[in-house]
Protein backbone atom coordinates (compact mmCIF):
# COMPACT_ATOMS: atom_id res chain seq x y z
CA UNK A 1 0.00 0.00 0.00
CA UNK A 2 1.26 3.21 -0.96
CA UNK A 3 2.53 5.29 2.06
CA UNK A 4 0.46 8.30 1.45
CA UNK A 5 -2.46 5.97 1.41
CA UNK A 6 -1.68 5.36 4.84
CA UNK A 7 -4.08 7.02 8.00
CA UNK A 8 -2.21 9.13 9.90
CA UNK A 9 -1.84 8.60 13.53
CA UNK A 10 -2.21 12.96 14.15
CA UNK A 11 -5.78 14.74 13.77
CA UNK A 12 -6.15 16.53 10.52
CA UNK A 13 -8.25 19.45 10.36
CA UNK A 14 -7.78 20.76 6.66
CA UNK A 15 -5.44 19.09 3.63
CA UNK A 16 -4.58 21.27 0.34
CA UNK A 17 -4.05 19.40 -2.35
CA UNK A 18 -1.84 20.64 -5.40
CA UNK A 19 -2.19 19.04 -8.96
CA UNK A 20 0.05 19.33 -11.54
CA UNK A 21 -1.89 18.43 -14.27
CA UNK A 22 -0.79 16.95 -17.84
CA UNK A 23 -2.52 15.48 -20.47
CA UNK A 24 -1.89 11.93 -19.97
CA UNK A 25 -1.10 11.71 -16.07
CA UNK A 26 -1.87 14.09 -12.85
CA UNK A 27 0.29 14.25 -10.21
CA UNK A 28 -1.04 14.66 -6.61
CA UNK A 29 1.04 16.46 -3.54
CA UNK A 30 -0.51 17.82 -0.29
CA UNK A 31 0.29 19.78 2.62
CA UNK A 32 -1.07 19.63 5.85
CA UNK A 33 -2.61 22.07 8.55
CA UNK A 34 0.18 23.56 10.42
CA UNK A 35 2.98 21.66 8.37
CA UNK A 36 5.88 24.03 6.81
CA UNK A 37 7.09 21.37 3.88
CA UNK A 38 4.56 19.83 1.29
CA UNK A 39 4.09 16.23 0.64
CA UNK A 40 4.01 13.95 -2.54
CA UNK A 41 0.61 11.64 -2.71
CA UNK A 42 1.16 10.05 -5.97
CA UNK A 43 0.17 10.05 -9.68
CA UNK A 44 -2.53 8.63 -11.53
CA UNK A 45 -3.92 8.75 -14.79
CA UNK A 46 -5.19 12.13 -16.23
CA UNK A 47 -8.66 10.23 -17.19
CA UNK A 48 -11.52 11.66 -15.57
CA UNK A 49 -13.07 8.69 -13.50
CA UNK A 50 -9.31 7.60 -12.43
CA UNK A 51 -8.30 11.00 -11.17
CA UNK A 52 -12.20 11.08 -9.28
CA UNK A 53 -11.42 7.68 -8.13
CA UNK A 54 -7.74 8.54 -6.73
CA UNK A 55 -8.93 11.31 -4.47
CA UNK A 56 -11.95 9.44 -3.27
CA UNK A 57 -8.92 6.69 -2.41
CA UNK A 58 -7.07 9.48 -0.47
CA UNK A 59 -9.89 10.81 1.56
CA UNK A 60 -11.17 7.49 2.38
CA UNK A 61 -8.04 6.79 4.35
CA UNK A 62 -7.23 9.83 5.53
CA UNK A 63 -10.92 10.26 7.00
CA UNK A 64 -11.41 13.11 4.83
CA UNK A 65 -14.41 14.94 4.22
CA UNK A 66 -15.26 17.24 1.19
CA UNK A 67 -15.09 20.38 3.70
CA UNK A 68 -11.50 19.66 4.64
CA UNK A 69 -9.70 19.02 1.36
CA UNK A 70 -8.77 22.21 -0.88
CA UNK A 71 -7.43 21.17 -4.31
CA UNK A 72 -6.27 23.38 -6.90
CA UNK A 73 -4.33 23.29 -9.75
CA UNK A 74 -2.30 25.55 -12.89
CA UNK A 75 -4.67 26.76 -15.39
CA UNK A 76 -3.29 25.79 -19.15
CA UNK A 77 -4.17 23.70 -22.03
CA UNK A 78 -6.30 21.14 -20.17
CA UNK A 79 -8.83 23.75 -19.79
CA UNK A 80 -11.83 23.64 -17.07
CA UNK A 81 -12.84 20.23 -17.55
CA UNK A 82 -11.60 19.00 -14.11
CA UNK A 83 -12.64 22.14 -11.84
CA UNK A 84 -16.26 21.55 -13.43
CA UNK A 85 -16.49 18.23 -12.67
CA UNK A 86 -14.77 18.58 -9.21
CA UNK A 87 -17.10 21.43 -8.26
CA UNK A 88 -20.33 20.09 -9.38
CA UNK A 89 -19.21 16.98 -6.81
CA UNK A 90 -18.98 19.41 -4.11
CA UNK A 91 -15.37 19.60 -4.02
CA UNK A 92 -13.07 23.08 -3.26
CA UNK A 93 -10.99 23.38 -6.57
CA UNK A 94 -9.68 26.46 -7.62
CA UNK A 95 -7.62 27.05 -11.07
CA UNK A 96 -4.46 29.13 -10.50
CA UNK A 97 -3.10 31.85 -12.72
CA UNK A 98 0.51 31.00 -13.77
CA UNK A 99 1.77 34.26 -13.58
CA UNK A 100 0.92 35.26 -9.90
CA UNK A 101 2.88 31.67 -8.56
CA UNK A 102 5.76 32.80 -6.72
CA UNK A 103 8.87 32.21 -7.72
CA UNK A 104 12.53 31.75 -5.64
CA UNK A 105 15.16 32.76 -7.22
CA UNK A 106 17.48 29.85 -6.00
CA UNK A 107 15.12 27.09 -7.44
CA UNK A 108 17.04 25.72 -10.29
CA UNK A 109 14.91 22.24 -10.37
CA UNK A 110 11.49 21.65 -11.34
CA UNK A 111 9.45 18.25 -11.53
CA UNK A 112 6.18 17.47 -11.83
CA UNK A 113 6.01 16.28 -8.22
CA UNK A 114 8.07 19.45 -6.41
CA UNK A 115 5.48 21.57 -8.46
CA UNK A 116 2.27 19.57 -7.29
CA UNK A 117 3.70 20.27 -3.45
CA UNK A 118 4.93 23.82 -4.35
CA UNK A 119 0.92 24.51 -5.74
CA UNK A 120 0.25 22.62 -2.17
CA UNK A 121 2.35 24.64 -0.06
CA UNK A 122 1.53 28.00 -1.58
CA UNK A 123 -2.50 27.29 -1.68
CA UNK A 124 -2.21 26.82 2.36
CA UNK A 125 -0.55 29.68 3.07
CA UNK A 126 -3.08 31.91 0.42
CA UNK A 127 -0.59 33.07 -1.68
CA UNK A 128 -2.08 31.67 -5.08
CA UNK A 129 -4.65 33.74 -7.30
CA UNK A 130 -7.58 31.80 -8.73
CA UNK A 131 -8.83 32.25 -12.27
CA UNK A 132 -12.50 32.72 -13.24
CA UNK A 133 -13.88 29.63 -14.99
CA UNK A 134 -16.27 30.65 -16.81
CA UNK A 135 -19.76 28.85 -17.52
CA UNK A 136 -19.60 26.12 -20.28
CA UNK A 137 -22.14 28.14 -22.76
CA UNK A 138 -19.78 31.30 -22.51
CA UNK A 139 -16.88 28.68 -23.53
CA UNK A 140 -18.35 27.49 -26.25
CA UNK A 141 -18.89 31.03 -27.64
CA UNK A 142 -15.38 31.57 -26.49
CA UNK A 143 -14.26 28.68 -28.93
CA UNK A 144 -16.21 29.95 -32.05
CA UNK A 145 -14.44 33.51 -31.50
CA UNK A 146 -11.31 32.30 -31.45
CA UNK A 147 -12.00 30.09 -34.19
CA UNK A 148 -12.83 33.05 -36.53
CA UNK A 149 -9.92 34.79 -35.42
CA UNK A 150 -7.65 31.75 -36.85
CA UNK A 151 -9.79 31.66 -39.66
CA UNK A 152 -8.48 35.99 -40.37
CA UNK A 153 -5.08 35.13 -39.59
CA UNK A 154 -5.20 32.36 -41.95
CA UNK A 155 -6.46 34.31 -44.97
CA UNK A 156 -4.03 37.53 -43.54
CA UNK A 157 -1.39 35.00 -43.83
CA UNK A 158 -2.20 33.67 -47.33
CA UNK A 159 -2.12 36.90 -48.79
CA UNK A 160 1.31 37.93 -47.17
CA UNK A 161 2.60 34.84 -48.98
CA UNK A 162 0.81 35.06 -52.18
CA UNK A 163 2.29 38.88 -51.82
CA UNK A 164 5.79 37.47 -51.47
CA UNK A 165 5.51 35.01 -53.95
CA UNK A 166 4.31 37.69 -56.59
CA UNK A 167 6.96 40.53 -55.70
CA UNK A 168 10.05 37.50 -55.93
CA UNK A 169 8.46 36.86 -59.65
CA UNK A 170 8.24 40.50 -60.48
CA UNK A 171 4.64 40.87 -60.25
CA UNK A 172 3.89 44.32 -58.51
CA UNK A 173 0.05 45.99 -57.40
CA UNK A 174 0.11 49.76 -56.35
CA UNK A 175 -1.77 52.58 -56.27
CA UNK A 176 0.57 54.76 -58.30
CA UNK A 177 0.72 52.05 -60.88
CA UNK A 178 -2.97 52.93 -62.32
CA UNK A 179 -1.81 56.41 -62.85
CA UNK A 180 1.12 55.93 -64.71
CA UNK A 181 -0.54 53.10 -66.72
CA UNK A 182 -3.59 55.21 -67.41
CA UNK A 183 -0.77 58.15 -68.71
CA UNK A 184 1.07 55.28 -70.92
CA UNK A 185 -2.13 54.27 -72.23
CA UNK A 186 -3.05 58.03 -73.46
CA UNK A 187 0.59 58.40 -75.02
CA UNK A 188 0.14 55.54 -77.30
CA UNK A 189 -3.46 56.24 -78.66
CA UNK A 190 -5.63 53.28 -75.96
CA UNK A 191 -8.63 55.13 -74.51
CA UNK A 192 -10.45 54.05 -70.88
CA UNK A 193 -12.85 51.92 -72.84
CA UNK A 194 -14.15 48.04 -72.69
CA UNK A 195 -11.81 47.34 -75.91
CA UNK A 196 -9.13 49.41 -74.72
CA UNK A 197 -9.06 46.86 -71.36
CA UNK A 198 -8.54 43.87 -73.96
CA UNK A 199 -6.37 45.41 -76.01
CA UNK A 200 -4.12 46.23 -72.81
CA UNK A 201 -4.56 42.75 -71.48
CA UNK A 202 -2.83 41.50 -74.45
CA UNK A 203 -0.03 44.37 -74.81
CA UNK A 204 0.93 43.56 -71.20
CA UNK A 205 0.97 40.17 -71.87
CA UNK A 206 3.02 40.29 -74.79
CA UNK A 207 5.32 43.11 -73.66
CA UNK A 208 5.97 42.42 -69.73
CA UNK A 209 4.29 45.16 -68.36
CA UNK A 210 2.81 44.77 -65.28
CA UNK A 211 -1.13 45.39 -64.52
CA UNK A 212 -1.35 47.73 -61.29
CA UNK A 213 -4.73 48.43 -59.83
CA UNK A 214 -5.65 51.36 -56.99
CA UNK A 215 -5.95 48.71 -53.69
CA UNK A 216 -5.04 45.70 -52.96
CA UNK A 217 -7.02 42.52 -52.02
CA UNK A 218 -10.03 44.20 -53.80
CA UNK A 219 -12.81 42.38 -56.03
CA UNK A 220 -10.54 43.75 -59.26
CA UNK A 221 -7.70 42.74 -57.50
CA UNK A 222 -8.40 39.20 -56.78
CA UNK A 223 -9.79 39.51 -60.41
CA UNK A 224 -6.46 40.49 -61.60
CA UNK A 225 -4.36 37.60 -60.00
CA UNK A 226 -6.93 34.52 -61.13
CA UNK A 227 -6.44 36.10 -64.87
CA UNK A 228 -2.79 36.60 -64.50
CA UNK A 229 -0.96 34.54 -66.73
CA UNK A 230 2.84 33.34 -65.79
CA UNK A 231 5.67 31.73 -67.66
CA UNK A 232 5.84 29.31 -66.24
CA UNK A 233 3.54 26.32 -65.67
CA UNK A 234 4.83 25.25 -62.26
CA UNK A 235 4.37 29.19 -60.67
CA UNK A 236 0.90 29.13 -62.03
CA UNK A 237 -0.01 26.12 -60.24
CA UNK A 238 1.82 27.80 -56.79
CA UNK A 239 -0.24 30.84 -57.20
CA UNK A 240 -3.39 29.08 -57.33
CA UNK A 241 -2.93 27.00 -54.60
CA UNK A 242 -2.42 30.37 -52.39
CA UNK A 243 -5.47 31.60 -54.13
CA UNK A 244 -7.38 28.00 -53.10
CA UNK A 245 -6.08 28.55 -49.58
CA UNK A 246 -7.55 32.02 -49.30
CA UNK A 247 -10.58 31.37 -50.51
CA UNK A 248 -11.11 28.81 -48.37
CA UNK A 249 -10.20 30.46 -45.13
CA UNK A 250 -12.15 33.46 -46.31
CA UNK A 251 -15.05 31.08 -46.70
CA UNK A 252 -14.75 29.92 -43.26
CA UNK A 253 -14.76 32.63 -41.46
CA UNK A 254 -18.00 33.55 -42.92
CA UNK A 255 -19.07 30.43 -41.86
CA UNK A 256 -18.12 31.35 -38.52
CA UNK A 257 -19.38 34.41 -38.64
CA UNK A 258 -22.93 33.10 -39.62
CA UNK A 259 -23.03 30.46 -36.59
CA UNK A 260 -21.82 33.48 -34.44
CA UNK A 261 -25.02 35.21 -35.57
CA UNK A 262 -27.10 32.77 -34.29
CA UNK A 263 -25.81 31.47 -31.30
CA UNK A 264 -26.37 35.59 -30.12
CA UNK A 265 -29.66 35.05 -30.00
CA UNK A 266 -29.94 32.40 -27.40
CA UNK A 267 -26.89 33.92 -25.51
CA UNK A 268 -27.55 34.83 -21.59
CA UNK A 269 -24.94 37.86 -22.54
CA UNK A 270 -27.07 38.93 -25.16
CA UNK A 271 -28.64 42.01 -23.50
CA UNK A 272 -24.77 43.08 -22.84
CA UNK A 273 -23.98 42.03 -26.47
CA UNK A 274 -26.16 44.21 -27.87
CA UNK A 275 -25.82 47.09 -25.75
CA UNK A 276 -21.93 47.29 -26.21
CA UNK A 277 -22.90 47.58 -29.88
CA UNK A 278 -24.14 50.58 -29.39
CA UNK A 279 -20.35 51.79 -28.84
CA UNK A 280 -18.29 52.89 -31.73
CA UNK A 281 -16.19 50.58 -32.96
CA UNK A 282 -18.31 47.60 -31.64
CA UNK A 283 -20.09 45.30 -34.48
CA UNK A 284 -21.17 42.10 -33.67
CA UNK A 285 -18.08 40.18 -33.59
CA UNK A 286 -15.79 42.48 -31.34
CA UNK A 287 -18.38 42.92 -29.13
CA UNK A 288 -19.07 38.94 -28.71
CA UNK A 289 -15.53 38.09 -28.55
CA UNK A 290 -14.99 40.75 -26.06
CA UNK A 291 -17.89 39.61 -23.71
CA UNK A 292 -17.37 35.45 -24.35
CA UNK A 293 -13.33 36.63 -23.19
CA UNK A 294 -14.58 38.54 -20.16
CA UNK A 295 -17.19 36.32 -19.15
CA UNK A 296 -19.19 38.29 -15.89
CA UNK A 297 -17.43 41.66 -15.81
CA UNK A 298 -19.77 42.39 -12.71
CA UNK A 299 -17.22 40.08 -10.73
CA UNK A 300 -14.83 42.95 -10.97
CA UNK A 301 -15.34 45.27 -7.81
CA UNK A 302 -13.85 48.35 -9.26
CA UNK A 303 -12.85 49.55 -13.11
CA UNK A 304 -9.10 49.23 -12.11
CA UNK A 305 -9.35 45.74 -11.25
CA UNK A 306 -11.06 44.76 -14.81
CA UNK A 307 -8.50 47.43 -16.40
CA UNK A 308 -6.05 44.80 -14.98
CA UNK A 309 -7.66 41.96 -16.49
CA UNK A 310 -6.30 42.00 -20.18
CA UNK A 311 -2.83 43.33 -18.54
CA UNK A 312 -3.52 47.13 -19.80
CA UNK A 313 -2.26 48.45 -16.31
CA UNK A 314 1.64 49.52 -16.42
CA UNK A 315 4.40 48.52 -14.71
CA UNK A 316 5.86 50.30 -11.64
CA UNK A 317 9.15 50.41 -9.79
CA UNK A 318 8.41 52.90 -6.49
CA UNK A 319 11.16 53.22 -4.02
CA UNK A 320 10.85 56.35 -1.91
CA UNK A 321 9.71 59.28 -3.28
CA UNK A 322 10.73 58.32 -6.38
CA UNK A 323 7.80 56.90 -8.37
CA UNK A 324 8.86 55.00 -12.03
CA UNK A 325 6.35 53.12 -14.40
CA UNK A 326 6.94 51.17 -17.37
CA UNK A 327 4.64 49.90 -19.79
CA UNK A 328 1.97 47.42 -19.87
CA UNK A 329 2.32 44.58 -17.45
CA UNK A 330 0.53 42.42 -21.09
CA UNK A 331 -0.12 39.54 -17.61
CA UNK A 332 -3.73 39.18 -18.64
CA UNK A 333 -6.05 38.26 -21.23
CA UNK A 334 -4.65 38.94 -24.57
CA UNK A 335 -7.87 38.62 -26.41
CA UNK A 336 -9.70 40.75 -24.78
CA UNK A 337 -6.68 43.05 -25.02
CA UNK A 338 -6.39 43.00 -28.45
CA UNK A 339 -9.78 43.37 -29.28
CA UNK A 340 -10.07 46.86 -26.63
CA UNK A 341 -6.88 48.66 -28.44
CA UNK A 342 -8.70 47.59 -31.70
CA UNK A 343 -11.61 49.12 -31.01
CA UNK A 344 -10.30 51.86 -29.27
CA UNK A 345 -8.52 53.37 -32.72
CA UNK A 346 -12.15 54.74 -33.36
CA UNK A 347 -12.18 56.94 -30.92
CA UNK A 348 -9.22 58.76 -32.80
CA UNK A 349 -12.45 60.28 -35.03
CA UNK A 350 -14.40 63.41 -34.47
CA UNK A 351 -17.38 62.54 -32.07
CA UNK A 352 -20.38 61.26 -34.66
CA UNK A 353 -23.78 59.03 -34.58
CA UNK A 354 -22.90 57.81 -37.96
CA UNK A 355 -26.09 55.65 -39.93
CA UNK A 356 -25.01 52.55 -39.06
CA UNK A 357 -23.91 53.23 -35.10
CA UNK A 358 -27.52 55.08 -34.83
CA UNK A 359 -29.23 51.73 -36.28
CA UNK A 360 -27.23 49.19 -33.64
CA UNK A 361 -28.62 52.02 -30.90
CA UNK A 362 -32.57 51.13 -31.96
CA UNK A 363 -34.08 49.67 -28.69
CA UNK A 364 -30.83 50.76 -26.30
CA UNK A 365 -32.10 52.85 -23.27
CA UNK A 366 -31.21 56.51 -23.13
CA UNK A 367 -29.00 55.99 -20.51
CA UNK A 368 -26.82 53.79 -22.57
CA UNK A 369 -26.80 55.91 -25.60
CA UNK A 370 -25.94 58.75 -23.16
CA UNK A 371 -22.77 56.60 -21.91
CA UNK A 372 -22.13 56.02 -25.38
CA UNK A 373 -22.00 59.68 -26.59
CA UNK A 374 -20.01 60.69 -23.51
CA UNK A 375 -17.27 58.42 -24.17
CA UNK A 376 -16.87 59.75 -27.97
CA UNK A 377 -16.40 63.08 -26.63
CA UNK A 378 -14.16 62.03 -23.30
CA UNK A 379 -12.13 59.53 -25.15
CA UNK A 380 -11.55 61.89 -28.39
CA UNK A 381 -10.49 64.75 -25.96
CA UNK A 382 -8.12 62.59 -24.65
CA UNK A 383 -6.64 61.62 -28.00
CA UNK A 384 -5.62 64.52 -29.10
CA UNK A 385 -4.11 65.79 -25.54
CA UNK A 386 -2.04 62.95 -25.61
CA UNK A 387 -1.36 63.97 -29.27
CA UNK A 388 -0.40 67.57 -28.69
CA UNK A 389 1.89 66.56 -26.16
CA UNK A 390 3.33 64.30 -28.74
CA UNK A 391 2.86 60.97 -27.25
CA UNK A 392 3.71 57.64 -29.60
CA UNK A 393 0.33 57.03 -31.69
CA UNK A 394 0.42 53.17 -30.22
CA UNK A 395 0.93 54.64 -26.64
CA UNK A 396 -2.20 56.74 -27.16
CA UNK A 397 -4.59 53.73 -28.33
CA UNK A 398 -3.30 51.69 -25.59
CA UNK A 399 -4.50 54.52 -23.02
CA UNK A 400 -7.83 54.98 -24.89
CA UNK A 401 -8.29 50.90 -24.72
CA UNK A 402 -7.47 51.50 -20.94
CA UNK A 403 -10.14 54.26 -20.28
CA UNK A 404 -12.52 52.71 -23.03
CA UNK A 405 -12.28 49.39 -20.72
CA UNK A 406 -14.18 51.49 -17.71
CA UNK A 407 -16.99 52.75 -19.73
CA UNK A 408 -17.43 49.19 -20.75
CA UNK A 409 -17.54 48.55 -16.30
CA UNK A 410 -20.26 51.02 -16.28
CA UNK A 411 -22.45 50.01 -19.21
CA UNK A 412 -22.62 46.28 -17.53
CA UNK A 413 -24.03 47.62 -14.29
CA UNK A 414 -26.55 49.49 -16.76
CA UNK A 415 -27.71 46.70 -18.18
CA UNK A 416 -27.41 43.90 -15.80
């Protein structure tokens, strides 16, 4: 029999239980009431009924109850499966941010069993920070949000290769590139008509020029590379399969897009949803992503504290009277980050109820368009201050995202 498995011959009042947690095993240390050093229980397999049937084994000969055993573990790619399950049993589990574990300088060696007793250890004496885990619906929308985000990186990186592979093969599209063609066309008799287009298809064609349109990535643009002919057989057959490649990962995120749609309307965040659309700069999918990364932002007591939550708060190294920040801690969400300096390069525009901001404000109370309206005018006044005083463009969106991030605390008590 295992020793940990063992009853002890002194009274325990409460164990904490540290798991590090992997994808095919967990490994189980504990530390006792009153006890300075943690201890290693053992390992078992990460499967669900295993691990359930392991700490069952532990508390049965311990004479454990549910009250008296803490557990807790790292959060990370294993998600919330385990806290769920542990929870809905009745059990205390908590999911611990990586970042806010202590760290000694002098520890050079790291197993999976010192860092189950180390999560032990530090859980006793309180100096761990849960996570929120959020509900399993908000997950799911989390999932599909983050899906269509790889879906735009996948098309943004198809283009910046089909872009590549077209500039190393001499093939240029620019703006200035119309001009000058449309000047070359006028010097050799070709007039801006449907015959003059074939007739310069086939001149390029035959003399090397290259066809250069006003934008790129455009209808005529993606017109322009299908129809572009190459000498070679084997770089045709390259560029199309970049041209496949976008056009399916354009095609799924519109996919995504359209499920996105419809899971919003049987959303319990949907109020909030649609209320945070009433903010410029928030269409339907920054404002879902936003709320499925955020979750409850009533569980934030104060705007700082949710300000903190995507890591938008900055550094700071105070020793006496002399007070130094840095920049952004970045410790946070990074979603929800992203998508609050995103948004917050609107607010860079002159204060306006545009057409289509005034339509996704139909139905919003007056006291949300009113919040809406005074951040335009707060967070534009701010822009430009910062501006005049010749602060770095990126430093200025960043501080707009930070403000931006407390209106967004007050609308939710609006509309909860």
């Amino acid at each position: 029999m295992n020793e940990a498995f063992k009853p002890k011959e002194h009274a325990m009042k409460e164990v904490y239980v540290g798991i590090d947690v992997h994808k095919d095993e967990n490994v189980f240390g504990s530390a006792f009431d009153g006890r300075c050093r943690g201890e290693l229980i053992g390992k078992c397999s990460a499967d669900m009924n295993r691990t359930l049937t392991f700490i069952r084994r532990y508390m049965k000969n311990n004479n454990l109850t549910k009250e008296q055993l803490h557990l807790c573990y790292e959060a990370g790619p294993t998600g919330f499966v385990l806290a769920r399950r542990l929870i809905k049993l009745g059990f205390d589990c908590q999911v611990i941010a990586p970042s806010k574990i202590p760290e000694r300088a002098g520890d050079k060696v790291k197993t999976d069993r010192l860092d189950a007793c180390k999560l032990a250890r530090l859980h006793r004496a309180g100096e761990l920070i849960s996570v929120h885990i959020p509900n399993v619906e908000d997950e799911v929308i989390r999932d599909v949000c983050r899906g269509r985000t790889d879906a735009v990186n996948e098309v943004k990186r198809g283009k910046q290769q089909l872009s590549g592979f077209l500039l190393r093969n001499g093939y240029r599209y620019t703006k200035r590139g119309k001009q000058q063609l449309s000047g070359f066309l006028l010097r050799n008799g070709y007039r801006y008509t449907k015959r003059g287009k074939q007739q310069l298809s086939g001149f390029l064609l035959r003399n090397g020029y290259r066809y250069t349109g006003k934008a790129g990535w455009t209808e005529a643009h993606m017109r322009y590379l299908r129809e572009l002919v190459m000498p070679e057989r084997a770089q045709k057959m390259v560029m199309e399969e970049y041209l496949l490649r976008i056009d399916a990962a354009t095609a799924q995120v519109g996919r995504i897009d359209h499920q996105m749609e419809l899971l919003l309307q049987t959303w319990s965040r949907r109020a909030f949803v649609e209320a945070l659309m009433g903010f410029r700069g928030f269409r339907t999918t920054a404002a879902m992503v936003l709320t499925a990364e955020v979750g409850d932002f009533l569980r934030f007591a104060h705007p700082k504290l949710f300000m903190g939550f995507p890591g938008m708060v900055p550094k700071e190294n105070t020793t006496g009277n002399h007070r130094r920040q840095g920049n952004i801690t970045k410790c946070g969400n990074s979603h929800a980050r992203w998508m609050l300096i995103e948004c917050a390069g609107h607010y860079r525009m002159p204060p306006k109820v545009s057409k289509a901001l005034s339509k996704r404000q139909e139905g919003l109370s007056r006291e949300v368009r009113a919040l809406s309206w005074h951040a335009q005018n707060r967070l534009n006044n701010r822009w430009y201050k910062l501006m005049f005083r010749k602060v770095h463009h990126n430093k200025i969106q960043v501080a707009i995202a930070r403000e931006l991030s407390s209106y967004l605390w007050d609308l939710a008590h609006l509309v909860r």
